[in-house]
N, C-alpha and C. Protein backbone atom coordinates (compact mmCIF):
# COMPACT_ATOMS: atom_id res chain seq x y z
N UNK A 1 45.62 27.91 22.83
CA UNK A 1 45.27 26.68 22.18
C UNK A 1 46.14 25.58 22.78
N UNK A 2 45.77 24.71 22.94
CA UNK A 2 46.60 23.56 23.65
C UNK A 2 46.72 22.42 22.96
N UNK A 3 47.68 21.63 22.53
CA UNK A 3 48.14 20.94 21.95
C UNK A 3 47.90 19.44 22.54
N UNK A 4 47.32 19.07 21.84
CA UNK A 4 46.94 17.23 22.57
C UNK A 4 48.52 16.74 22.22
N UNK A 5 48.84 15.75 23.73
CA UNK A 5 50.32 14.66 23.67
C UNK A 5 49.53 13.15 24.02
N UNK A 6 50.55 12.45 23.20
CA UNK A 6 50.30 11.06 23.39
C UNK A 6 50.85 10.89 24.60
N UNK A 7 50.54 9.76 25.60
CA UNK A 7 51.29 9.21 26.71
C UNK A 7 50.71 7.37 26.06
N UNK A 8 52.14 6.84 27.10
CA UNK A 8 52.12 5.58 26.86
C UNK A 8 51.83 4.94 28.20
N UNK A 9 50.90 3.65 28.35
CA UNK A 9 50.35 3.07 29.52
C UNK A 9 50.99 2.06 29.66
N UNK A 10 51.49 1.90 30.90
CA UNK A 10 52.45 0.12 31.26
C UNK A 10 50.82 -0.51 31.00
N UNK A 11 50.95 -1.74 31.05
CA UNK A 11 50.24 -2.81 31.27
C UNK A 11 49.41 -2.77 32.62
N UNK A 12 50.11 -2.62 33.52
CA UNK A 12 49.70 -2.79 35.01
C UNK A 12 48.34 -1.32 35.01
N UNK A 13 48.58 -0.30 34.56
CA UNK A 13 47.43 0.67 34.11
C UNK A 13 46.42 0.81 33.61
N UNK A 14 46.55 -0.15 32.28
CA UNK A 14 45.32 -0.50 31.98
C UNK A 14 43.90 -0.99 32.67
N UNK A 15 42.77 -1.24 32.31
CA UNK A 15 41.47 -2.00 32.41
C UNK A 15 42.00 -2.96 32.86
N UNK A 16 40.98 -3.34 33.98
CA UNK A 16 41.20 -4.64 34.70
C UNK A 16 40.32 -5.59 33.12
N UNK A 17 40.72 -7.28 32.88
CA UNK A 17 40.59 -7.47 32.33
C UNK A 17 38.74 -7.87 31.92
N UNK A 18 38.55 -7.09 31.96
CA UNK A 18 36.56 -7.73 31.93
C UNK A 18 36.30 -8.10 30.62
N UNK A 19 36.90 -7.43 29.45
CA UNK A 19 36.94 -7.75 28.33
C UNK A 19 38.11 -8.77 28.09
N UNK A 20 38.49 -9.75 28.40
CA UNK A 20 39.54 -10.74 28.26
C UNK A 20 38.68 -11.55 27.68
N UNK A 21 38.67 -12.20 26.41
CA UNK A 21 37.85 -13.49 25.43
C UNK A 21 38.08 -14.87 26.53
N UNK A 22 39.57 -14.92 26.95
CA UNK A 22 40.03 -16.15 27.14
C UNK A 22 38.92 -16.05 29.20
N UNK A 23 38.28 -15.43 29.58
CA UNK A 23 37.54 -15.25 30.42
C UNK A 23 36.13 -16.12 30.39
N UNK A 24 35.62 -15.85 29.23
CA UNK A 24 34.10 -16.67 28.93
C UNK A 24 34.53 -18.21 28.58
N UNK A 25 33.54 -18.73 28.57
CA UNK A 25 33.26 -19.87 28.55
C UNK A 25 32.47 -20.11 27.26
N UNK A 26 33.20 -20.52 26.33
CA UNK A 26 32.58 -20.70 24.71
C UNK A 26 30.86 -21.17 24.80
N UNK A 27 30.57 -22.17 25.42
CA UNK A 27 29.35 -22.30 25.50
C UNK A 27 28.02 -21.42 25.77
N UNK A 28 28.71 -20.51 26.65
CA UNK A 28 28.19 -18.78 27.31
C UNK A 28 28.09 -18.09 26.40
N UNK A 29 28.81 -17.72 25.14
CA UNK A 29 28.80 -16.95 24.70
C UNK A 29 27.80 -17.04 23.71
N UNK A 30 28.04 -18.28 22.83
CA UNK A 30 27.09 -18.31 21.73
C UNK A 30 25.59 -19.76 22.22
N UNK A 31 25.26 -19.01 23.19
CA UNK A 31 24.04 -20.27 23.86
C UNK A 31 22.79 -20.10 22.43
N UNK A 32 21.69 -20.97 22.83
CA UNK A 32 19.99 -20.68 22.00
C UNK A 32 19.38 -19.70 23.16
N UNK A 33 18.88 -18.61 22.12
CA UNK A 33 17.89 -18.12 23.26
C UNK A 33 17.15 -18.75 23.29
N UNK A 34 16.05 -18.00 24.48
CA UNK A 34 14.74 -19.13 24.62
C UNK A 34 13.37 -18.13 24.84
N UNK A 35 13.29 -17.99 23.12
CA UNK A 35 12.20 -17.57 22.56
C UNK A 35 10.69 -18.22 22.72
N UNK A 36 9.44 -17.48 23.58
CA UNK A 36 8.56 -18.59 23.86
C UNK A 36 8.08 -18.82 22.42
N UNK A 37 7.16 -19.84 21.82
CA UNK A 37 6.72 -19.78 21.03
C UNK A 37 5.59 -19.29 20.47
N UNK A 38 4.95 -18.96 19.58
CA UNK A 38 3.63 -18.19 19.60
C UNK A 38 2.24 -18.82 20.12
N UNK A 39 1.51 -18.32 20.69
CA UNK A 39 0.30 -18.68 20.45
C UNK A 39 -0.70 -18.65 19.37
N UNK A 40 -1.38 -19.66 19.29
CA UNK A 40 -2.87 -19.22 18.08
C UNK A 40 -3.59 -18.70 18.64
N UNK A 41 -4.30 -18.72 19.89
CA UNK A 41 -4.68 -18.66 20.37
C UNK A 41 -5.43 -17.28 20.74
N UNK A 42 -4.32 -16.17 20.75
CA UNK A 42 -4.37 -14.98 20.43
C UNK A 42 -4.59 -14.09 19.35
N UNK A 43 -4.40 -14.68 18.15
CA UNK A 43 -4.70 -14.46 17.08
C UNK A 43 -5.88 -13.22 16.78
N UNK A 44 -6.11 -12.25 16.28
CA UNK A 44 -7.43 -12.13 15.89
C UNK A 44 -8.15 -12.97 14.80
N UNK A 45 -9.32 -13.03 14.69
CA UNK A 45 -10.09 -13.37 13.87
C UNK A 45 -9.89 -12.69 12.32
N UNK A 46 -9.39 -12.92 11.87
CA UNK A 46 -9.59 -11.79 10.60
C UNK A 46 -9.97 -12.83 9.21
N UNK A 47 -10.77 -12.02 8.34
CA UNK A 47 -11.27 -12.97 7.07
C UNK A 47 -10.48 -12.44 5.90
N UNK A 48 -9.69 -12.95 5.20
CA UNK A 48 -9.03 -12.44 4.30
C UNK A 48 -9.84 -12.68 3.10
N UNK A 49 -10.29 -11.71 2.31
CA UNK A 49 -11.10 -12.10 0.86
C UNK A 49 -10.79 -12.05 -0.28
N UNK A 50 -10.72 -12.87 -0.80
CA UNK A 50 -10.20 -12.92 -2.51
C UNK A 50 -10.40 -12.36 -3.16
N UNK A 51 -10.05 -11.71 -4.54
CA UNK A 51 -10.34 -10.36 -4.50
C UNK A 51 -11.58 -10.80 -5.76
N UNK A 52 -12.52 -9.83 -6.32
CA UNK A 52 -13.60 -10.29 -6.42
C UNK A 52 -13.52 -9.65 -8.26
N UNK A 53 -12.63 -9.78 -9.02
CA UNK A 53 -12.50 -9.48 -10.07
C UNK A 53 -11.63 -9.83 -10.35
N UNK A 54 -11.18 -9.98 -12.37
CA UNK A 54 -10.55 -10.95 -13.22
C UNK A 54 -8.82 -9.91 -12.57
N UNK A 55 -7.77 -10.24 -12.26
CA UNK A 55 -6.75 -10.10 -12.31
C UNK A 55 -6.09 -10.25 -13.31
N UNK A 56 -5.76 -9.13 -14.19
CA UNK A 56 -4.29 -9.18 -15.48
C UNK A 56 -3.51 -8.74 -15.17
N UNK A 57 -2.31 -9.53 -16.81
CA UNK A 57 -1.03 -9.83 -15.77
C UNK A 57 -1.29 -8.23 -16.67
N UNK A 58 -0.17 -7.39 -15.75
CA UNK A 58 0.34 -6.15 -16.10
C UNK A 58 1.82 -6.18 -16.75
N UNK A 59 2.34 -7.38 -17.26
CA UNK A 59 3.78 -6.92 -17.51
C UNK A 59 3.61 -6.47 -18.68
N UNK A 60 2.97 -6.54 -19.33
CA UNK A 60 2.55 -5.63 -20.84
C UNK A 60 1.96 -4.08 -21.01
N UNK A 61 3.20 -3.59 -20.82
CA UNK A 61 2.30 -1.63 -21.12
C UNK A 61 1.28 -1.44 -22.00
N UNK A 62 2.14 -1.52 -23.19
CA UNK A 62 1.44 -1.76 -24.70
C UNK A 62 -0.15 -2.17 -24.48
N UNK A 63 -0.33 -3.14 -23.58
CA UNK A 63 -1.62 -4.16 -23.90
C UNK A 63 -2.93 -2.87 -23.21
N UNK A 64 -2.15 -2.25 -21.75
CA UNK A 64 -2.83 -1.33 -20.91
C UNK A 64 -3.04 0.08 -21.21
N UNK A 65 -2.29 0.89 -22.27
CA UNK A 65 -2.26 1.95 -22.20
C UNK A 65 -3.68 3.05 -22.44
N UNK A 66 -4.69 2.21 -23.06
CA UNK A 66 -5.62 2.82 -23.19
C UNK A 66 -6.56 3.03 -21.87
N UNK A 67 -6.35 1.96 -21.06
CA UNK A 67 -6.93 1.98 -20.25
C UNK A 67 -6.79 3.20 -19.01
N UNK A 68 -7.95 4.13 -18.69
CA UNK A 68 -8.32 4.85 -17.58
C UNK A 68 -7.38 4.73 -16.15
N UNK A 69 -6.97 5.89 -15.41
CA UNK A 69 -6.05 5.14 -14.44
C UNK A 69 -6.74 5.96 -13.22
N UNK A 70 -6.99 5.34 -12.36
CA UNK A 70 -7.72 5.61 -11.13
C UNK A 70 -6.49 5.33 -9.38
N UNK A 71 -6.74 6.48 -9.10
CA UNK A 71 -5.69 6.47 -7.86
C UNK A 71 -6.62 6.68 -6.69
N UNK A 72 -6.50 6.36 -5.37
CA UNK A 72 -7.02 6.65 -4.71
C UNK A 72 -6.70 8.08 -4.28
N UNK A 73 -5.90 9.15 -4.25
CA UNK A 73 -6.11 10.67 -4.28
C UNK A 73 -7.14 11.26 -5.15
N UNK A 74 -7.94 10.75 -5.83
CA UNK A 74 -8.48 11.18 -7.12
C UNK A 74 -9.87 11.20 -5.67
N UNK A 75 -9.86 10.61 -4.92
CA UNK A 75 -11.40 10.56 -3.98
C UNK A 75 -11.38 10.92 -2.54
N UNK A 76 -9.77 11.19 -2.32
CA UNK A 76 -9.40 11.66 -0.60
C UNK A 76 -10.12 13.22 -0.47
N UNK A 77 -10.28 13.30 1.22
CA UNK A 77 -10.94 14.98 1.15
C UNK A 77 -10.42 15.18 1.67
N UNK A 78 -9.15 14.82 2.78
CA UNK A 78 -8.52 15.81 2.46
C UNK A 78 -7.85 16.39 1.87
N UNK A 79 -7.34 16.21 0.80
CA UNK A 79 -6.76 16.88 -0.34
C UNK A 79 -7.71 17.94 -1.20
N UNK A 80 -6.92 18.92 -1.80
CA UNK A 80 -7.48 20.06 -2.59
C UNK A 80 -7.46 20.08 -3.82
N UNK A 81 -8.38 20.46 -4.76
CA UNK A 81 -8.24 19.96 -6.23
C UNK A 81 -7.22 20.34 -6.74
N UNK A 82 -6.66 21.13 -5.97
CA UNK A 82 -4.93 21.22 -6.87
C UNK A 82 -3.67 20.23 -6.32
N UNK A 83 -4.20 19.86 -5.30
CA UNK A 83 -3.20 18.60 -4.57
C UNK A 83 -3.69 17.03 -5.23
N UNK A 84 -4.53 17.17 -6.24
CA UNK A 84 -4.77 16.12 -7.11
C UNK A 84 -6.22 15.13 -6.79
N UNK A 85 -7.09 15.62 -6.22
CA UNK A 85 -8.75 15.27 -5.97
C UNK A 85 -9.17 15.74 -7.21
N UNK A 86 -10.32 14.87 -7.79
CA UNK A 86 -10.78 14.91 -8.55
C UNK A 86 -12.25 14.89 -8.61
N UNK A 87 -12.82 15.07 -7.33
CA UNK A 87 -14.10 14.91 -7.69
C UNK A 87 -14.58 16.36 -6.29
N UNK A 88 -16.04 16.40 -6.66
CA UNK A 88 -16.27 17.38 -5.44
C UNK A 88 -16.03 17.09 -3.67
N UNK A 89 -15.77 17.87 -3.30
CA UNK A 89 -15.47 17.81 -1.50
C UNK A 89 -16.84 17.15 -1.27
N UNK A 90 -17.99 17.44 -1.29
CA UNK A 90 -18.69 16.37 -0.74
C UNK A 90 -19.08 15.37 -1.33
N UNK A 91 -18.46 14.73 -2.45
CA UNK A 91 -18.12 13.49 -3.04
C UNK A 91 -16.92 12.47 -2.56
N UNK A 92 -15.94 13.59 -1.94
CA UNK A 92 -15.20 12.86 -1.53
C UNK A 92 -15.10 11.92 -0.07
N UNK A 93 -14.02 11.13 0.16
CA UNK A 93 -14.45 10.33 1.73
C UNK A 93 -12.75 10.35 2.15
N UNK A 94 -12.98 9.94 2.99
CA UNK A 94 -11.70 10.15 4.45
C UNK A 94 -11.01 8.64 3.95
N UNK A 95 -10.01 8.83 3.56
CA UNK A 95 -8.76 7.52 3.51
C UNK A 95 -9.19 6.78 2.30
N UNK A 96 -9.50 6.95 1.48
CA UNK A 96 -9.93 6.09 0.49
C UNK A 96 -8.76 4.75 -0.21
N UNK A 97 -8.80 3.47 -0.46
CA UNK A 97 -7.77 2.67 -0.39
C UNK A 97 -7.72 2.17 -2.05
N UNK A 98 -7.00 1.97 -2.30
CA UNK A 98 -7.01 1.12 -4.33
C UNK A 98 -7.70 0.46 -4.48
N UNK A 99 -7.94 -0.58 -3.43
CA UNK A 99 -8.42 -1.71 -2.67
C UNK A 99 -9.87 -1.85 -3.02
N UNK A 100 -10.69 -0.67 -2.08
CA UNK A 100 -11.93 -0.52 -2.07
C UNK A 100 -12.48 0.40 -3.46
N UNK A 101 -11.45 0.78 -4.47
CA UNK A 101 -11.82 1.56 -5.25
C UNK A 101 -11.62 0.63 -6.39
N UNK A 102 -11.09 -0.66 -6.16
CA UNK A 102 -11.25 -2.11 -7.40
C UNK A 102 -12.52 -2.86 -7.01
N UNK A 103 -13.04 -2.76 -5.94
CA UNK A 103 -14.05 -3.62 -5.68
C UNK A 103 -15.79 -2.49 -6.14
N UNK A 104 -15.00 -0.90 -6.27
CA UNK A 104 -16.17 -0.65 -6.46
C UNK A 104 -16.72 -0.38 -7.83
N UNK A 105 -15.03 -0.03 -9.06
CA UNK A 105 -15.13 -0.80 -10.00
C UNK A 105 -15.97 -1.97 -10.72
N UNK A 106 -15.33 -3.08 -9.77
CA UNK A 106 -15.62 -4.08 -10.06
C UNK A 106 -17.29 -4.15 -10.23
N UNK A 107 -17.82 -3.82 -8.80
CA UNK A 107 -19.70 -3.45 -9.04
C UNK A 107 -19.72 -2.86 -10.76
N UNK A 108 -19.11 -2.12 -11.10
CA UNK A 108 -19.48 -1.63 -12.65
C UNK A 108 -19.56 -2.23 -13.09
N UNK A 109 -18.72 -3.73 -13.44
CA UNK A 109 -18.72 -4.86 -14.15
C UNK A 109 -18.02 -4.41 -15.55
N UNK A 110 -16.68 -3.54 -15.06
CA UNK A 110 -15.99 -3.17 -16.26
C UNK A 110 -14.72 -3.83 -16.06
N UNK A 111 -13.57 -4.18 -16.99
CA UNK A 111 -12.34 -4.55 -17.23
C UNK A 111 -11.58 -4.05 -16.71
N UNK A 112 -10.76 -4.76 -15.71
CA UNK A 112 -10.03 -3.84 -14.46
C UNK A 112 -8.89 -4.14 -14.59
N UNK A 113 -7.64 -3.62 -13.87
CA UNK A 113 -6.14 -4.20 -13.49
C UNK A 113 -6.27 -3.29 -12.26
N UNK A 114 -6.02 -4.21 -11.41
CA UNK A 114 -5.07 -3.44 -9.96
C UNK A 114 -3.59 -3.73 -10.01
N UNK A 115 -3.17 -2.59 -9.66
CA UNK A 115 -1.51 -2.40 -9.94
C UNK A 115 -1.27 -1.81 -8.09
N UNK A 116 -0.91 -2.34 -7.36
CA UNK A 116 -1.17 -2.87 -5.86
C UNK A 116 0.49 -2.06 -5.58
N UNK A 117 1.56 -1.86 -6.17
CA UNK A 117 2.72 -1.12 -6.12
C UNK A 117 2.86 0.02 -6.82
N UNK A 118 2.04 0.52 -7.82
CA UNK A 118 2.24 1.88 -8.38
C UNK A 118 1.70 2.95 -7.61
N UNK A 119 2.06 3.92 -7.55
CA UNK A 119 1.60 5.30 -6.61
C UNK A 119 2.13 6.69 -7.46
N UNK A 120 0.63 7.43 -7.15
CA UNK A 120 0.68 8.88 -7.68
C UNK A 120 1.90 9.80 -7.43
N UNK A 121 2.30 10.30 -8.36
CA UNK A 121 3.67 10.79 -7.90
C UNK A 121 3.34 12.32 -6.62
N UNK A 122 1.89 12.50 -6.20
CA UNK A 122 1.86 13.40 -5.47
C UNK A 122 1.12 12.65 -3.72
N UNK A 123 1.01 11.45 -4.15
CA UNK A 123 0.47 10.53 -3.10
C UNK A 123 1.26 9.42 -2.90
N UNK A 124 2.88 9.51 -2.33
CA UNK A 124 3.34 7.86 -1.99
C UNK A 124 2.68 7.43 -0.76
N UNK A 125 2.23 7.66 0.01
CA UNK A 125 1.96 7.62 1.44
C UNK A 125 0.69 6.34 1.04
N UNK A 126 -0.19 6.46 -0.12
CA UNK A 126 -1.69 5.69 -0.44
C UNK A 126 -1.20 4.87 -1.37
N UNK A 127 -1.02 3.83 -1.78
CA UNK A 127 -0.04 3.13 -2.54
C UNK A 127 -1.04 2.13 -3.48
N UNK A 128 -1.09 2.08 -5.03
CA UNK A 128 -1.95 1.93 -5.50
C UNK A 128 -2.62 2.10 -6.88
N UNK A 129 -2.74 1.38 -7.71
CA UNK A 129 -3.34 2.42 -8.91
C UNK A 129 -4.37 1.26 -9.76
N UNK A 130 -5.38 1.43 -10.16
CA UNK A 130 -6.26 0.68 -10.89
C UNK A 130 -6.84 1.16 -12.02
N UNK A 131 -6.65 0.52 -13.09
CA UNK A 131 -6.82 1.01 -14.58
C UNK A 131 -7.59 0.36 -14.83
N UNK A 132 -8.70 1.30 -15.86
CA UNK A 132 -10.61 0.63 -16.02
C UNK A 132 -10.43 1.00 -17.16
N UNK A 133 -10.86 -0.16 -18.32
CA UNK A 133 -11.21 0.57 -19.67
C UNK A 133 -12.62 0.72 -19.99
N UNK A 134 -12.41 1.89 -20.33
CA UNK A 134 -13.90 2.33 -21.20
C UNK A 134 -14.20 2.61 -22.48
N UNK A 135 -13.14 2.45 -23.20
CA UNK A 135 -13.62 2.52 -24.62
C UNK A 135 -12.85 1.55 -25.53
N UNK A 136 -13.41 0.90 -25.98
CA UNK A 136 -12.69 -0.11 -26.96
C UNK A 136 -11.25 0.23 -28.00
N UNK A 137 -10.16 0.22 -27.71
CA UNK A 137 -9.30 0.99 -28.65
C UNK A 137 -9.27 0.93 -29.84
N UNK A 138 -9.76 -0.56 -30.77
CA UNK A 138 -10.23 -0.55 -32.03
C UNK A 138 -11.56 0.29 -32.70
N UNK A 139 -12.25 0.45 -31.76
CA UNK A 139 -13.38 0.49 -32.74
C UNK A 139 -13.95 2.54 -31.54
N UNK A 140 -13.65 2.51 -30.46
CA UNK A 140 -13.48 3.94 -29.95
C UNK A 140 -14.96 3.88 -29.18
N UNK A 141 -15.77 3.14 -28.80
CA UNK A 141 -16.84 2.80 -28.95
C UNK A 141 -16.77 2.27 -27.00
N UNK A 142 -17.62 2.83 -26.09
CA UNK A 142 -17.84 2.85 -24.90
C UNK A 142 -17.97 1.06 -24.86
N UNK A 143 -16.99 0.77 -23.84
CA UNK A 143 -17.39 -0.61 -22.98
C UNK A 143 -18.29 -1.17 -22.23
N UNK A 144 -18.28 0.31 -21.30
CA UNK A 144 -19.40 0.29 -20.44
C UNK A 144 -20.97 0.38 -20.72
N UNK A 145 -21.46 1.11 -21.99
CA UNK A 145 -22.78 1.09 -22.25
C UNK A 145 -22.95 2.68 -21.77
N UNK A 146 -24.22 2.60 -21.22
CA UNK A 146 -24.97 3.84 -21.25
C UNK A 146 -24.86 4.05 -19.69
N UNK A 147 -24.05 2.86 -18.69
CA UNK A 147 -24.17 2.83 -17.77
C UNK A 147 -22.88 4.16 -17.28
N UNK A 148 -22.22 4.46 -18.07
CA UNK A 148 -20.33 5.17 -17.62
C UNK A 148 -20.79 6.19 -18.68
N UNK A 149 -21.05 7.34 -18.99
CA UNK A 149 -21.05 8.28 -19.73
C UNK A 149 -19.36 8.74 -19.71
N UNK A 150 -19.01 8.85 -19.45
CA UNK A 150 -17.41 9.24 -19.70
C UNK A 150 -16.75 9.38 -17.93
N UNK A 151 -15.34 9.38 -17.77
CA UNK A 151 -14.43 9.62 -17.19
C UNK A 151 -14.67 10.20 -15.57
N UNK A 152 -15.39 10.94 -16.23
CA UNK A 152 -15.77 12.00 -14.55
C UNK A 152 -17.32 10.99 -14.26
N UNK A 153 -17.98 11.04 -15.41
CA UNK A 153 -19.05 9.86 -14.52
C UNK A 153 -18.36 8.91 -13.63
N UNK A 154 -17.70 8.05 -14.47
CA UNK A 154 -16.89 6.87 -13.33
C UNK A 154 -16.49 7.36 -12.27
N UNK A 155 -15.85 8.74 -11.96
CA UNK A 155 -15.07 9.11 -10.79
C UNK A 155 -16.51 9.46 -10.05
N UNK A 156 -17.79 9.65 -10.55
CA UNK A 156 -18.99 9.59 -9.58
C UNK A 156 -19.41 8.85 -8.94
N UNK A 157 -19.67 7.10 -9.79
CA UNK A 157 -19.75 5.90 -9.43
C UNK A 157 -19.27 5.42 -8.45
N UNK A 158 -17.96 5.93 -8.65
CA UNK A 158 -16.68 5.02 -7.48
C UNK A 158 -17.45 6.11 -6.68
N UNK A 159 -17.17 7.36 -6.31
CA UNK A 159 -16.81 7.66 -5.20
C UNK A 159 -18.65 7.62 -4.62
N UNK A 160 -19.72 7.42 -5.07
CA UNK A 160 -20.95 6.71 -4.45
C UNK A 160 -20.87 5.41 -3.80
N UNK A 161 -20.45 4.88 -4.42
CA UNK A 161 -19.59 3.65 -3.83
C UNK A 161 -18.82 3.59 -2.35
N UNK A 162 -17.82 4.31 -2.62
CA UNK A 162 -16.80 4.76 -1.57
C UNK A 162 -17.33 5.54 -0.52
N UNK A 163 -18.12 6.30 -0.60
CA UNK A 163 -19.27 6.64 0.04
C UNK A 163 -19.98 5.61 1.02
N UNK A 164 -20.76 4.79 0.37
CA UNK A 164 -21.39 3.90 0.72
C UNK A 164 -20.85 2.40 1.73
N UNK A 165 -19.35 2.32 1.46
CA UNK A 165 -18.37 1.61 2.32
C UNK A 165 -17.62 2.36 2.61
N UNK A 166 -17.36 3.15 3.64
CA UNK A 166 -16.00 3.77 3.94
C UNK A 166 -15.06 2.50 4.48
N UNK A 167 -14.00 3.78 4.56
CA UNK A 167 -12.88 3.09 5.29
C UNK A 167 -12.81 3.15 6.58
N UNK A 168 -12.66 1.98 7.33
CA UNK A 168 -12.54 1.84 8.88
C UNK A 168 -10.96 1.11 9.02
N UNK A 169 -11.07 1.13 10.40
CA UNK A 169 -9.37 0.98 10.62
C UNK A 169 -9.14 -0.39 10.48
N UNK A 170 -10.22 -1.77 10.10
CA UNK A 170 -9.90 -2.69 9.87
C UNK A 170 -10.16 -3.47 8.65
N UNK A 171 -10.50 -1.94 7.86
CA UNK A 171 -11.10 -2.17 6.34
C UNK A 171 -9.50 -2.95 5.34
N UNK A 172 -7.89 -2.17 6.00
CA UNK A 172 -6.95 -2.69 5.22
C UNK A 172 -6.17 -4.33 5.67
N UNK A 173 -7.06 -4.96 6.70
CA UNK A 173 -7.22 -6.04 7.35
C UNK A 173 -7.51 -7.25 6.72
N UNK A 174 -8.87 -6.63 5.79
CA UNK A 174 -9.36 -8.20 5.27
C UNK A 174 -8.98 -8.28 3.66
N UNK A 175 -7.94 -7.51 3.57
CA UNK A 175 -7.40 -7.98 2.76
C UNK A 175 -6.01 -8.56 2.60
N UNK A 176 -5.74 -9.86 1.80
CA UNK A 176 -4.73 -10.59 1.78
C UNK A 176 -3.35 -10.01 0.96
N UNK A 177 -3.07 -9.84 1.86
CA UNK A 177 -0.95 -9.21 1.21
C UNK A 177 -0.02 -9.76 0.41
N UNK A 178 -0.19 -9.79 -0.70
CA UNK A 178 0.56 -11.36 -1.47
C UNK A 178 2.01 -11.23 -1.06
């Protein structure tokens, strides 16, 4: 085993001075870069769309709790009904977004909240959650009519829907990022 020794260096041994401060020239050191500026020009075209249903505020639990909660894993294929899909494999579609699953909602013409930061605790990767009510909490009595027979109907609706618009790679594009 060999024992590490300190030694001591004259001056004259050291690094020639390349790192010496008093070497630069203050102006050198801290100059502006010269960042070009952007073009518009390049831009893509993209249409950002407003979103097409009533927005509530969510800071109230209390006000939401009755309400239905819809994730986009509830309609992905690839996932397995024990990895948290909820509807049949050939009901389901490839990438499904919160996004497109509030707008297809929204076609129901039922009472929505998109919650645009909550995520399934078995899906962070799809980020997302939208709560639909369907039954009146006073009175217990369907919102929707004769149109939503219960819970798993809706998860039919949407995913006919979702079906009917898939997701393409510039589907998370036209929408605006607050």
């Amino acid at each position: 085993m060999s024992h590490p020794q300190i030694e001591e260096l004259s001056s004259s041994e050291s690094d020639p001075s390349i790192d010496d401060p008093t070497d630069f020239a203050p102006n050198e050191i801290l100059r502006p870069s010269k960042i070009p500026a952007r073009s518009t020009s390049r831009q893509p075209n993209i249409e950002h769309l407003q979103p097409q249903f009533q927005q509530r505020n969510t800071n109230d639990p209390e006000k939401h709790k009755h309400y239905q909660c819809l994730y986009p894993l509830y309609f992905d294929a690839s996932r397995t009904r024990a990895q948290g899909r909820r509807v049949g494999k050939d009901q389901a579609v490839a990438n499904p977004l919160a996004r497109t699953i509030v707008d297809a909602v929204a076609s129901l013409s039922l009472t929505t909240v998109f919650e645009p930061g909550k995520m399934h605790p078995k899906d962070w990767g799809n980020p997302g959650r939208v709560r639909v009510l369907l039954k009146d909490p006073q009175t217990g009595k369907s919102k929707a009519g004769p149109r939503i027979k219960n819970k798993h109907h809706l998860y039919i609706q949407v995913s006919e829907y979702l079906q009917k618009h898939p997701t393409t790679v510039d589907t998370p594009l036209r929408y605006r990022i607050a």
